[in-house]
N, C-alpha and C. Protein backbone atom coordinates (compact mmCIF):
# COMPACT_ATOMS: atom_id res chain seq x y z
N UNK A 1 0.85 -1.17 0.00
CA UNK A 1 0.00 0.00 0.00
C UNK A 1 0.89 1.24 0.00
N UNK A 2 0.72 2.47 -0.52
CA UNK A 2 1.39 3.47 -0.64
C UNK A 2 1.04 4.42 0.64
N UNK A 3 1.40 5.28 0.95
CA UNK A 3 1.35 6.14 1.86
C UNK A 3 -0.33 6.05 1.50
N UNK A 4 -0.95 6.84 2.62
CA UNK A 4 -2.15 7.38 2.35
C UNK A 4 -3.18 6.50 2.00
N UNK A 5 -3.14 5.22 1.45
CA UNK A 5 -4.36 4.50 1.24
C UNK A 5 -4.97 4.18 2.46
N UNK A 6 -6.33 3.99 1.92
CA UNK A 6 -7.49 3.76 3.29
C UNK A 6 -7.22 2.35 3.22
N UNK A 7 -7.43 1.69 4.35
CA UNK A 7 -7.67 0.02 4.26
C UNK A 7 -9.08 0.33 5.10
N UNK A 8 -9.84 0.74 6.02
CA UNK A 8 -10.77 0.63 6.11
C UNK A 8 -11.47 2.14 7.01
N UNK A 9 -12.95 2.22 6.74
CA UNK A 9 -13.51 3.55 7.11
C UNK A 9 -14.41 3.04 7.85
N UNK A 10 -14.37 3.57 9.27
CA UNK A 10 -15.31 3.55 9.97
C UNK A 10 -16.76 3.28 9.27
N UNK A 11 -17.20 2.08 10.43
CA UNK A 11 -18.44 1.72 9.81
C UNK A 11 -18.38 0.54 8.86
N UNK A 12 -17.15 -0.01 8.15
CA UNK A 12 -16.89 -0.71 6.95
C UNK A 12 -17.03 -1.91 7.40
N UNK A 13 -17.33 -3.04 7.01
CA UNK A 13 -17.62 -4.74 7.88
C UNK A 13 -15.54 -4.67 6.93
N UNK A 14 -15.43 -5.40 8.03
CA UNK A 14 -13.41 -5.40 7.84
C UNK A 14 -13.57 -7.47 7.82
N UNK A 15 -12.99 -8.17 6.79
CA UNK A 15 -13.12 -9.19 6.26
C UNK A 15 -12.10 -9.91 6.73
N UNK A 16 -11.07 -8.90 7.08
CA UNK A 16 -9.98 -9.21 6.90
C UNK A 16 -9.03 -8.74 8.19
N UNK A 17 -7.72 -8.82 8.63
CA UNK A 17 -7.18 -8.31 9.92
C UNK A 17 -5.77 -8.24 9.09
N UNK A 18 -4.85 -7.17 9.01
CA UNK A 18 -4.00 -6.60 8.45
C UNK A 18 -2.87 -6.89 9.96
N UNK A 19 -1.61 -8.00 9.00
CA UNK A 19 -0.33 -8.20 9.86
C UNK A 19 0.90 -7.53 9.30
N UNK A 20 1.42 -5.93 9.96
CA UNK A 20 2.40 -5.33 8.81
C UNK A 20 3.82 -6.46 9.02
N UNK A 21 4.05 -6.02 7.67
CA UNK A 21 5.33 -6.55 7.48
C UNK A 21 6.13 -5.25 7.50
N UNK A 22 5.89 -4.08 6.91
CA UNK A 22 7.01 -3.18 6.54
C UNK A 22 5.99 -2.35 6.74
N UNK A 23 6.46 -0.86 7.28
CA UNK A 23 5.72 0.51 7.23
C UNK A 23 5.02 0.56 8.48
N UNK A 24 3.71 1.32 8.25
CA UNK A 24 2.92 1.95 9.37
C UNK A 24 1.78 2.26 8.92
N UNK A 25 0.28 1.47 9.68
CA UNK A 25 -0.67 1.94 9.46
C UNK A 25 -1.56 2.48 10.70
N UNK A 26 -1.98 3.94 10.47
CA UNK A 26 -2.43 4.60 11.84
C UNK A 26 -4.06 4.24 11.70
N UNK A 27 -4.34 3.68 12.86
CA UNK A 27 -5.86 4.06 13.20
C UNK A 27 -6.06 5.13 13.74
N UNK A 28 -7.42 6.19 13.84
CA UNK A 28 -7.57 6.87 14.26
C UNK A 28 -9.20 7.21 14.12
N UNK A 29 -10.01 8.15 14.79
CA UNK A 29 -11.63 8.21 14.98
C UNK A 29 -11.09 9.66 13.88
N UNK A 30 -12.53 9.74 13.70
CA UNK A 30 -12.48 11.18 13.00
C UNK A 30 -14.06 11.82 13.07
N UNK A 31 -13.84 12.87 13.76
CA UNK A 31 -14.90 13.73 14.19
C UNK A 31 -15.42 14.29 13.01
N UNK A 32 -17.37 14.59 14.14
CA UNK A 32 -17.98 15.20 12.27
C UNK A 32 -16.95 16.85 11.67
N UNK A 33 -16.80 17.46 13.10
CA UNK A 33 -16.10 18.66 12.42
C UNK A 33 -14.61 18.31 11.63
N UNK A 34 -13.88 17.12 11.27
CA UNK A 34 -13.33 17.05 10.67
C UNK A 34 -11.62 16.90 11.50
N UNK A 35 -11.80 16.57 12.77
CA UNK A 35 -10.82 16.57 13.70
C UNK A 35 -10.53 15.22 13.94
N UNK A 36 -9.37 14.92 14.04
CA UNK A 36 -8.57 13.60 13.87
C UNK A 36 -7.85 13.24 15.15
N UNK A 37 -8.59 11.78 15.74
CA UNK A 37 -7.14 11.66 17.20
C UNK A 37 -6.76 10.07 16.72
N UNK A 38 -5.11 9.72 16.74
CA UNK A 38 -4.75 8.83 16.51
C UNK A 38 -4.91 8.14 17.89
N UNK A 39 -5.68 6.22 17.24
CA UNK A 39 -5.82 5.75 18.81
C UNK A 39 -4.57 5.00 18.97
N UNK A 40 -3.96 4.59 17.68
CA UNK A 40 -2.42 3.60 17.94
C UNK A 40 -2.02 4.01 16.66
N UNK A 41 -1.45 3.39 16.43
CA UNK A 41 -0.36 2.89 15.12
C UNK A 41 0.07 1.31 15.60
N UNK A 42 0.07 0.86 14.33
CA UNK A 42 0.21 -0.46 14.01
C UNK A 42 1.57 -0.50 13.21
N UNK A 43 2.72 -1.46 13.89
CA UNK A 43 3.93 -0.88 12.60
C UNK A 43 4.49 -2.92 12.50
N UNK A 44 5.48 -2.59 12.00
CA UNK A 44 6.26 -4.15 11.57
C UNK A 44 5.88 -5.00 12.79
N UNK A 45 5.36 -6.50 12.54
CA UNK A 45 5.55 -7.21 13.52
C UNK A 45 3.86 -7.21 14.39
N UNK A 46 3.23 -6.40 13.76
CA UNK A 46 1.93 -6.19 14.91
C UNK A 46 1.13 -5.97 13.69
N UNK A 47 -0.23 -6.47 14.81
CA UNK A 47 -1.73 -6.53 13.81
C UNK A 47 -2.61 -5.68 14.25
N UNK A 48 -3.54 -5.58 13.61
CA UNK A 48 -5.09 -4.63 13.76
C UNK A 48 -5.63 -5.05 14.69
N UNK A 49 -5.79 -5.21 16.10
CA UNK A 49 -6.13 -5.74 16.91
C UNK A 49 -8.17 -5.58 16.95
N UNK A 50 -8.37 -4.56 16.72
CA UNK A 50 -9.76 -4.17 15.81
C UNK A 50 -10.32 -5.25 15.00
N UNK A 51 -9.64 -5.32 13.80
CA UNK A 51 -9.84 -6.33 12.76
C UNK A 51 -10.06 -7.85 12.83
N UNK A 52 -8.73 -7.60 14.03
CA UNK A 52 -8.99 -9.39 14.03
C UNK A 52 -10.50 -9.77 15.37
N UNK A 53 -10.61 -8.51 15.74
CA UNK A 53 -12.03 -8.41 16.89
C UNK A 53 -13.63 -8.76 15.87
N UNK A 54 -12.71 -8.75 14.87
CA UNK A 54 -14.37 -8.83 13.39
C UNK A 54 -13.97 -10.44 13.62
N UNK A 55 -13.01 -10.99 13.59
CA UNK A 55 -13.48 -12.46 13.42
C UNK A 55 -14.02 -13.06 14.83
N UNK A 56 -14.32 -12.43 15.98
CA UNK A 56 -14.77 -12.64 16.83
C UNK A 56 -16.02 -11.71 17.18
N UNK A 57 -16.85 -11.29 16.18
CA UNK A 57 -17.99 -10.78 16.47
C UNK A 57 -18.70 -9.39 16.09
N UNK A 58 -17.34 -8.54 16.08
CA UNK A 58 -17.22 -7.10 15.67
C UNK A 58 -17.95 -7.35 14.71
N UNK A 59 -19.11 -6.21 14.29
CA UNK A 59 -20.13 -6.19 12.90
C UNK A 59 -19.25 -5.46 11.94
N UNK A 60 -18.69 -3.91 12.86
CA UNK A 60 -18.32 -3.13 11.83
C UNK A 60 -17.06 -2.71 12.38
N UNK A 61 -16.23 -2.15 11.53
CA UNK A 61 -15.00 -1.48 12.05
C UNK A 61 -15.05 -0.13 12.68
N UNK A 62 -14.61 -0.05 14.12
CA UNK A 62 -15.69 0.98 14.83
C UNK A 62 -14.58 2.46 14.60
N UNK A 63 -13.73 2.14 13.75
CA UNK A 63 -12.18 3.89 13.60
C UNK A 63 -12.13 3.71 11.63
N UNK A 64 -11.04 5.00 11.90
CA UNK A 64 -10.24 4.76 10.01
C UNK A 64 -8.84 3.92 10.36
N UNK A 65 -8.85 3.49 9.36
CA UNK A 65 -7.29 2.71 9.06
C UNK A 65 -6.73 3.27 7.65
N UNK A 66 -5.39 3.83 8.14
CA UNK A 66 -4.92 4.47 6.56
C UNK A 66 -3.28 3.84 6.66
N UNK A 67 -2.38 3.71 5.80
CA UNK A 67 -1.60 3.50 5.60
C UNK A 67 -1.00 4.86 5.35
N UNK A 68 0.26 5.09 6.97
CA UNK A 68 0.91 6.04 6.97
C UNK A 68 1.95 6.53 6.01
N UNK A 69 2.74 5.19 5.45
CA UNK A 69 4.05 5.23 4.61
C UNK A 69 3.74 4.02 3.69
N UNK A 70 4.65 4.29 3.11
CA UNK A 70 4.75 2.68 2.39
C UNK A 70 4.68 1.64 3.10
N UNK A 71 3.71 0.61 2.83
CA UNK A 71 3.22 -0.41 3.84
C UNK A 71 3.04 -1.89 3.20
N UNK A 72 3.96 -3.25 3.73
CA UNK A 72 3.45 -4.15 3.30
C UNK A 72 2.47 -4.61 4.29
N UNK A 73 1.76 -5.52 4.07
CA UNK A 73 1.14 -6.57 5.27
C UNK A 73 0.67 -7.27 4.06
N UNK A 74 0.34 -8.99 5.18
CA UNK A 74 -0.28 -10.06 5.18
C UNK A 74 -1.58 -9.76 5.55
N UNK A 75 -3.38 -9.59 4.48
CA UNK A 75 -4.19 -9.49 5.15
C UNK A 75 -5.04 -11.32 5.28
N UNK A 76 -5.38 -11.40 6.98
CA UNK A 76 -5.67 -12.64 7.06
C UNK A 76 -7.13 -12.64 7.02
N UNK A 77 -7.60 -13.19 6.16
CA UNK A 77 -9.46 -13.66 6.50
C UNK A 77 -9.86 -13.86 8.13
N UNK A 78 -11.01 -13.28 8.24
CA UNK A 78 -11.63 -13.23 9.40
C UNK A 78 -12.17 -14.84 9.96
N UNK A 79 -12.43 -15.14 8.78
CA UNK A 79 -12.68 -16.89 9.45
C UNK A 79 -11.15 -17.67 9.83
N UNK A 80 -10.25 -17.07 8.72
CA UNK A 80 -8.40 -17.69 9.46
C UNK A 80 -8.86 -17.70 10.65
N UNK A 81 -8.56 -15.94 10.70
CA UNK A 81 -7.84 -15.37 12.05
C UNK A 81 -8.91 -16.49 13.36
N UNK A 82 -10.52 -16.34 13.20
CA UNK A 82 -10.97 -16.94 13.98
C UNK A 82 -10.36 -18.39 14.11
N UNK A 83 -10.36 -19.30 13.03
CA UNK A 83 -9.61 -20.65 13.11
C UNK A 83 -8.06 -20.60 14.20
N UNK A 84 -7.50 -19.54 14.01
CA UNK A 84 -6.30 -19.75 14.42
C UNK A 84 -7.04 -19.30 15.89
N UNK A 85 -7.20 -18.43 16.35
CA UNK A 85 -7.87 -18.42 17.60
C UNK A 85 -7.96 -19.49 18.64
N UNK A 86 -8.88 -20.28 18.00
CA UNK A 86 -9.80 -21.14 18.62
C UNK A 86 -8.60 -22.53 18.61
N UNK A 87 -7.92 -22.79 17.87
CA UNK A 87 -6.61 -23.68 17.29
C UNK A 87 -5.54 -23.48 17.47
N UNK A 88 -4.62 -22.02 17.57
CA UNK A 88 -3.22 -22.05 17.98
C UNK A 88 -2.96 -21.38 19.43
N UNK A 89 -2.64 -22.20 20.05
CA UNK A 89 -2.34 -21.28 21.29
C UNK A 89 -1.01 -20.23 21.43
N UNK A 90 -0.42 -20.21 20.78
CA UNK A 90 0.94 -19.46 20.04
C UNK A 90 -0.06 -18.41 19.75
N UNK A 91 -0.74 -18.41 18.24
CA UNK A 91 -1.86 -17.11 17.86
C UNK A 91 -2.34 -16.89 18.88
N UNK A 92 -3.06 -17.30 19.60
CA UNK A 92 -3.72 -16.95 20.61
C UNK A 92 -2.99 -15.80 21.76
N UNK A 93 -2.07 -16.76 21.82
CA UNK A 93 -1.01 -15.57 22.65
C UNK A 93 -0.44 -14.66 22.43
N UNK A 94 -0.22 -14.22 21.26
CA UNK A 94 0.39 -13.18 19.67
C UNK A 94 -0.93 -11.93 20.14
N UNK A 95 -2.33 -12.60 19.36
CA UNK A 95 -3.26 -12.23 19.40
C UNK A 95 -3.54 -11.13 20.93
N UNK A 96 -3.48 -11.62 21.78
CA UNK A 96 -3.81 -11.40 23.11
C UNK A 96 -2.71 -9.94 24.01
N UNK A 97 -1.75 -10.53 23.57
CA UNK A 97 -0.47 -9.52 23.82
C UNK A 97 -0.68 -8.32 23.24
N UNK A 98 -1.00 -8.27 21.97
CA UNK A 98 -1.61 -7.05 21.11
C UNK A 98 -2.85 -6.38 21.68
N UNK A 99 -3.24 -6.88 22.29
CA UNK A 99 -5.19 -6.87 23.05
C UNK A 99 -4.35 -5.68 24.25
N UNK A 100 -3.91 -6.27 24.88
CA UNK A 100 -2.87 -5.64 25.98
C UNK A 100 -2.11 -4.55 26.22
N UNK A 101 -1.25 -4.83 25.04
CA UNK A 101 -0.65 -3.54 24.35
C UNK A 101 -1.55 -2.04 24.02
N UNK A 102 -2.52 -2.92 23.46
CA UNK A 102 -3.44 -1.15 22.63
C UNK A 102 -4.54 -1.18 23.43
N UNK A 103 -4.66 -1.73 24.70
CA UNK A 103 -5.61 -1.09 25.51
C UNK A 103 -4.70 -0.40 26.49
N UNK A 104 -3.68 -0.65 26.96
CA UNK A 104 -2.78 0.03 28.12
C UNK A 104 -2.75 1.29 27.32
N UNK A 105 -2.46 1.25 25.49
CA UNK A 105 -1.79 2.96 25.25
C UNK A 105 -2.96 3.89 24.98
N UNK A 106 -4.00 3.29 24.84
CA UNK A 106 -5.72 3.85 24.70
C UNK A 106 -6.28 4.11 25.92
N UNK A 107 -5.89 3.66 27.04
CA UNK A 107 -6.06 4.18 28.29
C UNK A 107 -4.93 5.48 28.54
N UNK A 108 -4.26 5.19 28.48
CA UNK A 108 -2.86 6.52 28.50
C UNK A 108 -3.33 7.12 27.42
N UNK A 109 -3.89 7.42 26.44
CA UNK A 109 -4.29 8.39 25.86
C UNK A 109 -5.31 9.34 26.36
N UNK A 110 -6.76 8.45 26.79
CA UNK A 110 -7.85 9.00 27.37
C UNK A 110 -7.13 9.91 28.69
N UNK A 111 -6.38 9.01 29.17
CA UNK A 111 -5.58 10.02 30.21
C UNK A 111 -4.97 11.19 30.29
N UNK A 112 -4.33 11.29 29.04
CA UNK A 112 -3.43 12.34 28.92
C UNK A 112 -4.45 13.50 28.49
N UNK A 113 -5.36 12.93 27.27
CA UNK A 113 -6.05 14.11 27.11
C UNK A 113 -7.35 14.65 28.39
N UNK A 114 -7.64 13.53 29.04
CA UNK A 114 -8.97 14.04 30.04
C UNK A 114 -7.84 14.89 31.13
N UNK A 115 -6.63 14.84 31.73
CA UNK A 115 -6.03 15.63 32.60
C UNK A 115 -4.69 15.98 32.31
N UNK A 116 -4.35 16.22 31.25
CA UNK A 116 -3.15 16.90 31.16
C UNK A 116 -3.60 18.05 30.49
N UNK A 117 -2.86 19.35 30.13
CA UNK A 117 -2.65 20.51 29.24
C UNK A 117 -2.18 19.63 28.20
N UNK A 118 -2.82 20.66 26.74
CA UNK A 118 -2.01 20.66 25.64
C UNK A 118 -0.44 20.78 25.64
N UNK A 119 -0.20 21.92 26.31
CA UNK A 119 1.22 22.56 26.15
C UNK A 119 2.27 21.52 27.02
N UNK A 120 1.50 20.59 27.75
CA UNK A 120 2.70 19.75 28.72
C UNK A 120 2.87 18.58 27.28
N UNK A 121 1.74 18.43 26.79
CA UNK A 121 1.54 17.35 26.44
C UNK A 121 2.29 17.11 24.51
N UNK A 122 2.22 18.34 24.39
CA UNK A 122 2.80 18.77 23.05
C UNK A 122 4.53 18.67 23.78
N UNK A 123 4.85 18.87 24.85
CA UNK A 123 6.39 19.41 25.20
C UNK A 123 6.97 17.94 25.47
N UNK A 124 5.87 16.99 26.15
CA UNK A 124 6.51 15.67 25.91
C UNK A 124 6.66 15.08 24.22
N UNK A 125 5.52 15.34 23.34
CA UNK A 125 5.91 14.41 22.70
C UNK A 125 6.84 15.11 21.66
N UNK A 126 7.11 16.41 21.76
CA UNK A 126 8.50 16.69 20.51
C UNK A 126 9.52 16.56 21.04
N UNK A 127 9.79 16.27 22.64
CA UNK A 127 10.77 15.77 22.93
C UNK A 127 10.88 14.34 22.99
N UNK A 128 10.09 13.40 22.69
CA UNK A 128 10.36 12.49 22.24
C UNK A 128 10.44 12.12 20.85
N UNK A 129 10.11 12.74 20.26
CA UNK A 129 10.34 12.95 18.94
C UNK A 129 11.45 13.49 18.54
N UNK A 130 12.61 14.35 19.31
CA UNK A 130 13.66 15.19 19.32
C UNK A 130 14.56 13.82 19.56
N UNK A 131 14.44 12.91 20.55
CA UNK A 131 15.04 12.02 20.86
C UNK A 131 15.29 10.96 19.55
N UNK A 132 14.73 10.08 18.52
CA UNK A 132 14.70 9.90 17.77
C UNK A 132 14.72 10.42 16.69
N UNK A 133 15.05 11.79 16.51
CA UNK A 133 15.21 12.33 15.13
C UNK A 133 16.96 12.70 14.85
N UNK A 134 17.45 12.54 13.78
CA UNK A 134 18.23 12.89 13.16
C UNK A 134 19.37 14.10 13.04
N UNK A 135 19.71 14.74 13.74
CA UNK A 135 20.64 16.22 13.67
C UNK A 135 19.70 17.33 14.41
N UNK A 136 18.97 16.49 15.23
CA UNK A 136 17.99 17.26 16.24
C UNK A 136 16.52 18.21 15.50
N UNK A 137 16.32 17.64 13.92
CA UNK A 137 15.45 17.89 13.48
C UNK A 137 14.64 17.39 13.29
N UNK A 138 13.05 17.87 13.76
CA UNK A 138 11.94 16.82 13.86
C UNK A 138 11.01 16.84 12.80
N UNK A 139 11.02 15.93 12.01
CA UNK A 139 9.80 16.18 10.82
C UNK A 139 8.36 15.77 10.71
N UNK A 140 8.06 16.77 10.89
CA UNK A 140 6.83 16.73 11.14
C UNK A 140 5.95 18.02 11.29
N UNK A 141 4.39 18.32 11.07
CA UNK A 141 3.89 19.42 10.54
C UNK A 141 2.75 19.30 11.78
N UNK A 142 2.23 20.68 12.02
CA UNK A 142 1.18 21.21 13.16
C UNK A 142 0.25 19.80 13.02
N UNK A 143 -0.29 19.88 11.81
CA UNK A 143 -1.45 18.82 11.66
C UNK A 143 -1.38 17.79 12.47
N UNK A 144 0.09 17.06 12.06
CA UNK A 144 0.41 15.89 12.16
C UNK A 144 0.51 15.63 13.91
N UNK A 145 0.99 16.76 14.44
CA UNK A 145 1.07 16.88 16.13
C UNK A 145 -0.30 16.83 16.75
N UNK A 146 -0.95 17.61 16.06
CA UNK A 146 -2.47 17.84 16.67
C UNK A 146 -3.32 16.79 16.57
N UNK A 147 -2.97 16.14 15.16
CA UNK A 147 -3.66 14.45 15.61
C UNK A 147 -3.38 13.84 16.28
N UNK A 148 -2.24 13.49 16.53
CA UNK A 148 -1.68 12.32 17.87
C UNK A 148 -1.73 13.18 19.18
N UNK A 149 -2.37 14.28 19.34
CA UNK A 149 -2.38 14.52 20.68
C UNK A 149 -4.00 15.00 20.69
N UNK A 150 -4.62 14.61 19.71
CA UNK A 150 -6.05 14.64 19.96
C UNK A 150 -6.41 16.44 20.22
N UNK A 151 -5.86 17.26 19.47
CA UNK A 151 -6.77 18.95 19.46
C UNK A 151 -6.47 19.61 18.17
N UNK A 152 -6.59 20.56 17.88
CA UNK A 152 -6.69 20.97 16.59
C UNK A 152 -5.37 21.86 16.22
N UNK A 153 -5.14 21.99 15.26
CA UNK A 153 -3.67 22.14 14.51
C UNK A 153 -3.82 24.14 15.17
N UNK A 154 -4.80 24.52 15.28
CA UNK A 154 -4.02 26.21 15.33
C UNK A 154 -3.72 25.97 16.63
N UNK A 155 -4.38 25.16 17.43
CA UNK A 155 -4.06 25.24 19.15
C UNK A 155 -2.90 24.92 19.23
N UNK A 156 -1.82 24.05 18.63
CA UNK A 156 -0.73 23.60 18.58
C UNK A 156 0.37 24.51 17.55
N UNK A 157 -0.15 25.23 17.11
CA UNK A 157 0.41 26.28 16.06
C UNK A 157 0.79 27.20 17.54
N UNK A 158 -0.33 27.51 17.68
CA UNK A 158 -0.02 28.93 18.93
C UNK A 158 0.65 28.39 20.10
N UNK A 159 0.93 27.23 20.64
CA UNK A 159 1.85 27.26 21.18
C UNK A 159 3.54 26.80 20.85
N UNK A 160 3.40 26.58 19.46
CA UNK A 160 4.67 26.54 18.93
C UNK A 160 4.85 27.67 18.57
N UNK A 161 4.20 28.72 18.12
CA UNK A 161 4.73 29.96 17.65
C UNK A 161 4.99 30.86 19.30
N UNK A 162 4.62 30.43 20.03
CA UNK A 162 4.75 31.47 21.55
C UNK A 162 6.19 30.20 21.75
N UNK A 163 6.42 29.35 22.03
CA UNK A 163 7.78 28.84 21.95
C UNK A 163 8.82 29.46 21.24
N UNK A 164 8.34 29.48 20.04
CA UNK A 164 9.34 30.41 19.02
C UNK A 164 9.49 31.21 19.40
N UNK A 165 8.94 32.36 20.36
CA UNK A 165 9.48 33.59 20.32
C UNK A 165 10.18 33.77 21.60
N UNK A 166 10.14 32.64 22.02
CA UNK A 166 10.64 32.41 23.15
C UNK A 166 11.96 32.01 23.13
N UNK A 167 11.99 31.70 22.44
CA UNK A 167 13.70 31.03 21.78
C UNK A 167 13.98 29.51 22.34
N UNK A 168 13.02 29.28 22.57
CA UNK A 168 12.63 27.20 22.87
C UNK A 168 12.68 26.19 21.47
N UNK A 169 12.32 27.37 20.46
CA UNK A 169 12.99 26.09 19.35
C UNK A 169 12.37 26.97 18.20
N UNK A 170 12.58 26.30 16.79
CA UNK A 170 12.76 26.91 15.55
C UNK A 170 11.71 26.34 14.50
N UNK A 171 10.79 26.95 14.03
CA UNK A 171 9.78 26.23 13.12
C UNK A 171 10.70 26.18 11.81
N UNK A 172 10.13 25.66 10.96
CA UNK A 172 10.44 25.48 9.57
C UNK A 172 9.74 24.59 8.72
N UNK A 173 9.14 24.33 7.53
CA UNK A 173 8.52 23.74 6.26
C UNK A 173 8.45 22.66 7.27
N UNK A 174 7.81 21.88 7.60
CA UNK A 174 7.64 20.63 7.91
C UNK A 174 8.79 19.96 8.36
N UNK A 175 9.38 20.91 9.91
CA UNK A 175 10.35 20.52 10.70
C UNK A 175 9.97 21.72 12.20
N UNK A 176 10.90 20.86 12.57
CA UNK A 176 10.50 21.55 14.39
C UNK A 176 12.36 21.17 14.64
N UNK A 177 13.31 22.42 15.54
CA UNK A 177 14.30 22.26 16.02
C UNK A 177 14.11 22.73 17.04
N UNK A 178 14.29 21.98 18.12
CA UNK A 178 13.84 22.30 19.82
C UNK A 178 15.68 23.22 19.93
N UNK A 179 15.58 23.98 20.84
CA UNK A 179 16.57 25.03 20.91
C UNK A 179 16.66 24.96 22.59
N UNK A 180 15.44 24.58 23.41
CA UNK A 180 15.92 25.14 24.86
C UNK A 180 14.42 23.87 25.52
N UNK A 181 14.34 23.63 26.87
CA UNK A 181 13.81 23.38 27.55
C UNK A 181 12.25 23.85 27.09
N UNK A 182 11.16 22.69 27.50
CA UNK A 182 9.72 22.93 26.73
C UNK A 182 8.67 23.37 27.72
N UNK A 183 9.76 22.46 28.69
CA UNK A 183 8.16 22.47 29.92
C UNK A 183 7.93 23.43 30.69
N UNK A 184 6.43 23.42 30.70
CA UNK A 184 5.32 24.82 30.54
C UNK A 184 5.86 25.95 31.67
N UNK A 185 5.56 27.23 31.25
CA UNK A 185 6.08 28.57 32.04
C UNK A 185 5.01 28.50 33.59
């Protein structure tokens, strides 16, 4: 799949449960006003934990699924995935670990956004994002911040531009250079 393809839209009966091999595909809800919160990402090595919930009953796929980057996966039929279920205790345990995983970070999400600030919460994640990036440049655009932290791109604009003038770090075309300490005045 190329960047950007949908694999499934809220509401869609999902046939199938997507195992990446290569890339990144983000789930995420999407509000009627057009506002986006990522609930995970799914990357190499891990499945749709959603999807494979259709071969156990799920009617419909209850988020979007898009393919962030270039993306391979294995998609498995919903009757497999159920066969393997009910038959491999290995799958089963694969299966289950994933169950685990994206409910612990979907609880830490609801968390962060029901009692944290934006501005703490934006200052953790470009510094973790600072941590993994390249010559201390972070790529990545307002949008893209404001979805994974669940609020809208000018709210995250205005406190990167009050950073900026602060001399805490440096905007640019679809990059962020942190310059000084984030956390909140």
């Amino acid at each position: 799949m190329a960047a950007g393809d949908w694999i499934l839209r809220e509401g869609e009966a999902c046939a199938a449960a997507p195992f990446v091999i290569e890339g990144s595909i983000r789930v995420f809800k999407l509000a009627e006003n057009g506002r986006e919160m990522t609930l995970y990402r799914i990357e190499r090595g891990q499945c749709c934990i959603m999807s494979a919930g259709c071969a156990r009953g799920i009617a419909s796929f209850p988020a979007n699924a898009v393919a962030e980057k270039r993306t391979v996966a294995a998609f498995f039929p919903s009757e497999l995935v159920g066969a393997l279920l009910a038959g491999s205790p290995g799958f089963r345990e694969f299966v289950m670990a994933q169950y685990a995983e994206r409910l612990a970070s979907v609880v830490e999400l609801v968390q962060e956004v029901a009692f944290r600030r934006v501005d703490e919460r934006l200052a953790a994640a470009l510094t973790e994002l600072a941590e993994r990036a390249s010559g201390g440049r972070i790529a990545t655009t307002h949008r893209e911040l404001a979805e994974s932290l669940g609020t809208s791109r000018e709210v995250v604009s205005r406190i990167l531009k009050d950073w900026e003038i602060r001399g805490r770090l440096k905007l640019g075309r679809g990059e962020i250079r942190l310059l000084g300490d984030l956390s909140p005045l």
